[in-house]
Protein backbone atom coordinates (compact mmCIF):
# COMPACT_ATOMS: atom_id res chain seq x y z
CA UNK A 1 45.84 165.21 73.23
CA UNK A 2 49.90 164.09 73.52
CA UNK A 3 51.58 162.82 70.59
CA UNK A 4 54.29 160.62 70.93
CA UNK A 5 57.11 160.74 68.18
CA UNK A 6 59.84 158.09 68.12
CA UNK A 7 63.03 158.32 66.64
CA UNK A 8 66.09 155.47 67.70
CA UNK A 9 69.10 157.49 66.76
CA UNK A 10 73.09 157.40 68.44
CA UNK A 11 77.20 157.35 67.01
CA UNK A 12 79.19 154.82 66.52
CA UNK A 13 82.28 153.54 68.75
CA UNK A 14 83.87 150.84 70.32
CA UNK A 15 84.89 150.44 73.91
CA UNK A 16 85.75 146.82 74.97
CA UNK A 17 82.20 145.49 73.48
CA UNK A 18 80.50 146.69 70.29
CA UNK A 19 79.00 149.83 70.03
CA UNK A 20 77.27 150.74 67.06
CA UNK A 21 74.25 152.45 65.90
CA UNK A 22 72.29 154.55 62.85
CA UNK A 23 71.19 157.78 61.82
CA UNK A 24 68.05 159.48 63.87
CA UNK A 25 64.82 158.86 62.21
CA UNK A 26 62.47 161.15 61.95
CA UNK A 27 64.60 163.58 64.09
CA UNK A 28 62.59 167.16 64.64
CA UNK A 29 65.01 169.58 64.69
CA UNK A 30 63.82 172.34 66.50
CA UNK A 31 63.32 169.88 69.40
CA UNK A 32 66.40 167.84 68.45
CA UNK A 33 66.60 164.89 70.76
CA UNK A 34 69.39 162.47 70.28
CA UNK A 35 70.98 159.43 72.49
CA UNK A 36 74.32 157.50 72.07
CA UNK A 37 74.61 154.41 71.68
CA UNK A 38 71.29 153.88 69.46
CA UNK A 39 72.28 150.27 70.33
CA UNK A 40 74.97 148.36 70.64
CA UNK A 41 76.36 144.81 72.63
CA UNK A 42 77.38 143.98 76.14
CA UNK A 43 79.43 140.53 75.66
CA UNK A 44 80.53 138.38 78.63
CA UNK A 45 78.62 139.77 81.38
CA UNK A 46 78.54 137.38 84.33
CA UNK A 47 75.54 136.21 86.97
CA UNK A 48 75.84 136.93 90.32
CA UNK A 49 78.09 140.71 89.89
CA UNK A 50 76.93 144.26 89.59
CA UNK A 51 78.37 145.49 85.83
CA UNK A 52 79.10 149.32 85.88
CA UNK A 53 79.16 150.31 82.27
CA UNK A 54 81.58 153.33 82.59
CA UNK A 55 83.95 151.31 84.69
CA UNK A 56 84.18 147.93 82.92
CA UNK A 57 83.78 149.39 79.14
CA UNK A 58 84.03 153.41 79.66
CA UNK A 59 80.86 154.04 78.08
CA UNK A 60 78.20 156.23 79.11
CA UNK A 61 74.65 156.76 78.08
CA UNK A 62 74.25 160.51 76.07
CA UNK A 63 71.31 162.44 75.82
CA UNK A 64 71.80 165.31 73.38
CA UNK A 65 69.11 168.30 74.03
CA UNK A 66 69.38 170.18 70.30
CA UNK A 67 66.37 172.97 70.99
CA UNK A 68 67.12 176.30 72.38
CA UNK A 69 65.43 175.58 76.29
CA UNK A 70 66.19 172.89 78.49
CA UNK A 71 64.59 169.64 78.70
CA UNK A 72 63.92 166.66 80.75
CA UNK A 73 63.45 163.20 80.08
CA UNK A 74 62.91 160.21 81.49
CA UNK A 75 64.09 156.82 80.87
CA UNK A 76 63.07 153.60 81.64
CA UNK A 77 64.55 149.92 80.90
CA UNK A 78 62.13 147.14 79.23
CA UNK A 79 61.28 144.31 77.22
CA UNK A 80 61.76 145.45 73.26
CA UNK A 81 57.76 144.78 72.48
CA UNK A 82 57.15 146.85 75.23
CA UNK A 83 58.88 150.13 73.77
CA UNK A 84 57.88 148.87 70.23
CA UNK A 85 61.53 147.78 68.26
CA UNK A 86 62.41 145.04 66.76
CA UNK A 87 65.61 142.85 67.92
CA UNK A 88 68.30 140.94 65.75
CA UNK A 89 66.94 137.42 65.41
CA UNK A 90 69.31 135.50 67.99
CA UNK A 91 68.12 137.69 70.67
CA UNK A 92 65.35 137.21 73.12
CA UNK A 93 63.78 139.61 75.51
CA UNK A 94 65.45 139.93 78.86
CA UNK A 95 63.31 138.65 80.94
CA UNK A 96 63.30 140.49 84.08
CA UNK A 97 64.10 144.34 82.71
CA UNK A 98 64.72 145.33 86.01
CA UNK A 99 68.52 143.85 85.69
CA UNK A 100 68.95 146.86 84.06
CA UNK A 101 69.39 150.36 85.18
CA UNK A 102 70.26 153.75 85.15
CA UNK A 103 71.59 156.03 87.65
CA UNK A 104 68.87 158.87 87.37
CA UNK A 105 65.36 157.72 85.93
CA UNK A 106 64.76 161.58 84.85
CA UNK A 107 67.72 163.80 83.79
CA UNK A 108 67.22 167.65 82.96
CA UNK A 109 69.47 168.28 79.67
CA UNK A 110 70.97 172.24 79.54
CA UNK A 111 69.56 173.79 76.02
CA UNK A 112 71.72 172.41 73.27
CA UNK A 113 73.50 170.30 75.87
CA UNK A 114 74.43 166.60 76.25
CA UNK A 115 73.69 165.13 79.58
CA UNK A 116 75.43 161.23 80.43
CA UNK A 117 73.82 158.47 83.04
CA UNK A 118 75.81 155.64 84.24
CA UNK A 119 74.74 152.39 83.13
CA UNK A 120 74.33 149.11 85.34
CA UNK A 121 73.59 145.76 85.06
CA UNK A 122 72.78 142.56 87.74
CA UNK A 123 72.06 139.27 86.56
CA UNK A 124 71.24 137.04 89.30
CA UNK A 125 73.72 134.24 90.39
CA UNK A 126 72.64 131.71 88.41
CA UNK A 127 73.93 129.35 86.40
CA UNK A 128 71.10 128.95 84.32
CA UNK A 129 71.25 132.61 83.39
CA UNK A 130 75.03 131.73 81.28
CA UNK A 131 75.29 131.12 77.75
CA UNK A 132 72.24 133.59 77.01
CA UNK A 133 71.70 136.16 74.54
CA UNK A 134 69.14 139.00 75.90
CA UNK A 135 68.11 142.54 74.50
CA UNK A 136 66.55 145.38 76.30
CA UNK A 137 64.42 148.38 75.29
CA UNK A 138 65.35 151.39 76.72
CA UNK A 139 62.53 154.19 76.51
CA UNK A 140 63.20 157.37 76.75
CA UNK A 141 60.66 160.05 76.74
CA UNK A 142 60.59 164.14 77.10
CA UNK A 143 58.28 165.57 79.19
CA UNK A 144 56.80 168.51 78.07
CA UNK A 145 56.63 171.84 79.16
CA UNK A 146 53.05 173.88 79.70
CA UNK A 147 52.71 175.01 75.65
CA UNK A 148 53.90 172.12 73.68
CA UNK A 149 51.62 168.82 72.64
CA UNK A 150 54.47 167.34 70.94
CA UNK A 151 56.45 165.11 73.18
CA UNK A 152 59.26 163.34 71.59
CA UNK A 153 60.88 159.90 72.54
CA UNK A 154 64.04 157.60 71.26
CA UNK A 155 63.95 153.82 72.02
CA UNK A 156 67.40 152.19 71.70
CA UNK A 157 67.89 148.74 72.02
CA UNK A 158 71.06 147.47 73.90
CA UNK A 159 72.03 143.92 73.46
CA UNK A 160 73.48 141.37 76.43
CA UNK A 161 75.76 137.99 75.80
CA UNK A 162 76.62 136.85 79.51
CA UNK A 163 79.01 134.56 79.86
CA UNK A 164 79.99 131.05 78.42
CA UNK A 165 80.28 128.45 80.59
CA UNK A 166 80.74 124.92 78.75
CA UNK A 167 79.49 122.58 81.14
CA UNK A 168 76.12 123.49 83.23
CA UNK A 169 74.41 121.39 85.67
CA UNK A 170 71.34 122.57 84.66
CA UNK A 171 69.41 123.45 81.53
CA UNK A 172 69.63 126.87 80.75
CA UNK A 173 66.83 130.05 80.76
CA UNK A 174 64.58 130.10 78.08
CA UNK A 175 62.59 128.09 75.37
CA UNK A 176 65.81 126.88 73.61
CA UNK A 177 69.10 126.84 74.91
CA UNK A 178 72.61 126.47 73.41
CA UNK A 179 76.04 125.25 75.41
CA UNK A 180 78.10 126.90 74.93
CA UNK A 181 77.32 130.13 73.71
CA UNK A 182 80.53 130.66 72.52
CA UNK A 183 82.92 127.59 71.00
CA UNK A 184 86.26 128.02 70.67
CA UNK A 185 88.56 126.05 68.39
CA UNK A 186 92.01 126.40 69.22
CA UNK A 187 94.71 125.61 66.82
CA UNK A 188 92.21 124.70 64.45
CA UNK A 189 93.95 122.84 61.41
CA UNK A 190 94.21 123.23 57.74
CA UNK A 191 93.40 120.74 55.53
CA UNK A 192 92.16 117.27 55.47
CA UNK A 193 92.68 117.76 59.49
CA UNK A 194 89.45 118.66 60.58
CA UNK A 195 88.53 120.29 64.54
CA UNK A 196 85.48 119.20 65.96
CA UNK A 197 83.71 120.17 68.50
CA UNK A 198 80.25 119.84 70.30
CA UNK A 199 77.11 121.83 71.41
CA UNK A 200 74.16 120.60 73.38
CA UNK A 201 70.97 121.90 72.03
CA UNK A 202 68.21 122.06 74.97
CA UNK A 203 64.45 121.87 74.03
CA UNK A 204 63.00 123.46 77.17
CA UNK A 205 59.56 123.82 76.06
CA UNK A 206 56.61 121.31 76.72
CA UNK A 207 56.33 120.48 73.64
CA UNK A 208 58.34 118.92 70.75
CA UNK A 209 59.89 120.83 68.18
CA UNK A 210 61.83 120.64 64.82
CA UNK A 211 65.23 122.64 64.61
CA UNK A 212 66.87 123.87 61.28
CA UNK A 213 70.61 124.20 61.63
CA UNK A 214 72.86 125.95 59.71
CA UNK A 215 75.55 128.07 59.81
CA UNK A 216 75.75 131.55 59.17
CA UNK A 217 77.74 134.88 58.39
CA UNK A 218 75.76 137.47 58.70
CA UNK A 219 75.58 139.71 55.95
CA UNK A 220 76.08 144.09 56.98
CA UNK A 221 73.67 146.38 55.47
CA UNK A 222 73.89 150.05 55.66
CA UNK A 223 71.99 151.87 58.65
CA UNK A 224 70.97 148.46 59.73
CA UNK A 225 71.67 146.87 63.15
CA UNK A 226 73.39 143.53 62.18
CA UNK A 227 75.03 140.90 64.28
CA UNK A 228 79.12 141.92 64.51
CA UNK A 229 82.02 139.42 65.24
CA UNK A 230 83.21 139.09 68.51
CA UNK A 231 86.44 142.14 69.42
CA UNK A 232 89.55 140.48 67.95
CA UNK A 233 87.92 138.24 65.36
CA UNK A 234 86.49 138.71 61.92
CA UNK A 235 83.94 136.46 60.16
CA UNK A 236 85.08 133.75 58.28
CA UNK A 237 85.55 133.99 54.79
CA UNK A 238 82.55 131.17 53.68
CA UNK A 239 80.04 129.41 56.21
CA UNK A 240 81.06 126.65 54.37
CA UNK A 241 83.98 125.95 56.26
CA UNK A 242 81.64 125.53 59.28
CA UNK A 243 80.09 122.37 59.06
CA UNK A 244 77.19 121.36 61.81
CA UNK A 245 76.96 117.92 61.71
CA UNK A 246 73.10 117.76 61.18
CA UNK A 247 70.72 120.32 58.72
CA UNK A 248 67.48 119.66 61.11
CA UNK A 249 67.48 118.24 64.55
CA UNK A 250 64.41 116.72 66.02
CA UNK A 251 64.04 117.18 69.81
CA UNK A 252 61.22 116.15 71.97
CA UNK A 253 59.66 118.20 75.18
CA UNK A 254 62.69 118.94 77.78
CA UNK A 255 64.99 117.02 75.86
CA UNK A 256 68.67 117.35 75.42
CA UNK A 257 70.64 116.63 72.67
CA UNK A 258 73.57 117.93 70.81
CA UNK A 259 75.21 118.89 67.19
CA UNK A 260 79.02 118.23 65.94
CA UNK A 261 80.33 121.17 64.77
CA UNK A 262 83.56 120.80 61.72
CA UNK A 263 86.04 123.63 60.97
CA UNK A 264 87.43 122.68 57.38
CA UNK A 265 89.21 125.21 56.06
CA UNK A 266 91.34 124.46 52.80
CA UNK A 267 95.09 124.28 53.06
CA UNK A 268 96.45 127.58 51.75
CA UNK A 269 99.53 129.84 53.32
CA UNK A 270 96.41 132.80 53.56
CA UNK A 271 94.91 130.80 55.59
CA UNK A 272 97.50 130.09 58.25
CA UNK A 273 97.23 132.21 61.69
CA UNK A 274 93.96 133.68 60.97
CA UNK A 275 91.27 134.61 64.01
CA UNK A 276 87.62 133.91 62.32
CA UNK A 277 84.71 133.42 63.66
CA UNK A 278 81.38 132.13 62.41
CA UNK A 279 77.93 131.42 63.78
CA UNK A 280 75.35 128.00 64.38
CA UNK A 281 71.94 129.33 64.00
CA UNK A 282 69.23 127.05 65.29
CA UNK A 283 65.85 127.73 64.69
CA UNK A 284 62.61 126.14 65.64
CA UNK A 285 59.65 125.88 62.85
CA UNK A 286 57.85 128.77 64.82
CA UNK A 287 60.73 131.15 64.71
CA UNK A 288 62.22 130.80 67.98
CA UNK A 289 66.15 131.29 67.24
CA UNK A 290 69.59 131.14 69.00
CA UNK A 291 72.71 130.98 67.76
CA UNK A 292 76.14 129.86 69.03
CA UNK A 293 79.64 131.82 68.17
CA UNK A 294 82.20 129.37 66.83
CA UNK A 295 85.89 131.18 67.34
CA UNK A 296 88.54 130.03 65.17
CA UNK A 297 92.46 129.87 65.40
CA UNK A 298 94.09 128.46 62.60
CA UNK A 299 97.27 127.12 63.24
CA UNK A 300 100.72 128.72 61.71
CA UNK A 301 101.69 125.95 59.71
C-alpha cells in the first residue's frame, strides 16, 4: 500500500507581490523534497490577460530534490479542500482551478537538484471576476520508483487579489462581494478633518444574512501564513483610526447595500506623510468572510 506524506515548506522573498512562506514540516531527509514559495500573494491580476509569473514578478516555482537519485513529480493546481490546507480567512477557493497553470505538469529533478516551472494565470474577461480575493492549492506529488512505498508530497497554497475596479455594472463572483477591493484615501487629513469614503457590500446568496463589520490589523505570528500589507504600505498603527460606519449590517437575498468608511487619525507631526493601510472585514454569521484594503496617505501638513 502507498503512503502519502505531506509537508508545505518554501523561502521567503519579495518580487513585485508578496512572497512568503515557513519552515518544511515533517520534511524526510533522506528523500528531502522542498518547493519555493510555500505560499505567497499575486495582487492586481486582471480578467481577460494571460499573467506570466516570471515575466510580470520574476518569480519561478522551485522544486528542490535533497536525496541522492533523481526524482519526478507532478503537480497539479486546485481548490485548497481538495489538496487538504487551510486558507487565510478573507480568501475563498478559486473557483475554476484551471486558471491556473504550470508549464510542465511532471518535472524530473537531478539528485540534490532544484528544478523551476513557469507559472501562469487567465482569469476570464469579466468584470464580475474584479475586486476578488481567490487561493489555490497546488499539489505536488513524487512518484515513486520500483522499491520505495513512501511517496512524498508538498501542498502550497498561492493566494490571488485581481484587480480593483470601483464601479461595476454587475454584482461581483461569489457569495459576498466587496467594491472595491481596495479603497484608497488620498491626502487623507489629520485631525478633526475626517476622509470618508464608501464600499458596497453585495449579498449574492438566496438567502438573507447578518454581517459583522469591523476593522482589522492583522496580527503576525511566527511560521504562520498571515495577511501582509499591500508593497509600499505598512499597517496602521490602531484599527481604531478606521472607522466603518456600521458594527453589523443586515442585508437581504441579492441585495446591495453599502458601509461609510472614516480615517481619523489624531493630529501629531508623526503622523504627517505616512502610507498605512488597514483592513474592513465583513463576515456573515456562518463564517463566510471578505475583507476590503483601505490605503492611506496622510497629508504633509
Amino acid at each position: 500500500m502507498r503512503t502519502a506524506a505531506r509537508t508545505m515548506g518554501g523561502l521567503l522573498g519579495l518580487c513585485g507581490c508578496l512572497i512568503g512562506s515557513e519552515p518544511a514540516w515533517g520534511e524526510k531527509k533522506d528523500i528531502g523534497l522542498s518547493v519555493e514559495p510555500g505560499w505567497f500573494v499575486i495582487r492586481s491580476v486582471p480578467v481577460g490577460q494571460l499573467y506570466d509569473l516570471d515575466r510580470h514578478l520574476g518569480t519561478r516555482f522551485k522544486i528542490h530534490n535533497g536525496s541522492d537519485r533523481p526524482r519526478r513529480y507532478r503537480l497539479k493546481a486546485d481548490r485548497p479542500d481538495k489538496v487538504g490546507v487551510k486558507v487565510l480567512k478573507g480568501y475563498d477557493g478559486i473557483p475554476d482551478p484551471n486558471w491556473f497553470w504550470f508549464e510542465k505538469a511532471e518535472v524530473l529533478v537531478p539528485a540534490n537538484g532544484v528544478e523551476d516551472i513557469r507559472m501562469f494565470l487567465r482569469l476570464p474577461n469579466e468584470e464580475k471576476y474584479c475586486n476578488q480575493k481567490w487561493a489555490v492549492g497546488i499539489d505536488v506529488e513524487g512518484r515513486p520508483e520500483a522499491d520505495e512505498g513512501l511517496v512524498l508530497g508538498v501542498s502550497p497554497v498561492f493566494y490571488i487579489e485581481t484587480e480593483t475596479r470601483a464601479s461595476v455594472k454587475k454584482e461581483p463572483a461569489g457569495l459576498l462581494g466587496l467594491v472595491p477591493a481596495t479603497l484608497i484615501l488620498d491626502n487623507t487629513a489629520l485631525g478633526k478633518n475626517t476622509t470618508r469614503s464608501v464600499i458596497k457590500v453585495y449579498n449574492n446568496d438566496s438567502r438573507a444574512h447578518r454581517y459583522r463589520i469591523a476593522s482589522m490589523i492583522p496580527a503576525a505570528e511566527p511560521g504562520r501564513q498571515v495577511i501582509s500589507p499591500s508593497p509600499g504600505f505598512s499597517w496602521i498603527p490602531h484599527k481604531e483610526w478606521l472607522k466603518p460606519s456600521t458594527s453589523a449590517l443586515q442585508s437581504e437575498p441579492h441585495e446591495q447595500t453599502a458601509i461609510t468608511v472614516e480615517a481619523d487619525i489624531p493630529e501629531k507631526p508623526e503622523f504627517r506623510n505616512q502610507r498605512w493601510e488597514g483592513l474592513i472585514l465583513v463576515e456573515s454569521e456562518e463564517g463566510v468572510t471578505g475583507f476590503a484594503r483601505v490605503q492611506m496617505k496622510t497629508s504633509e501638513r
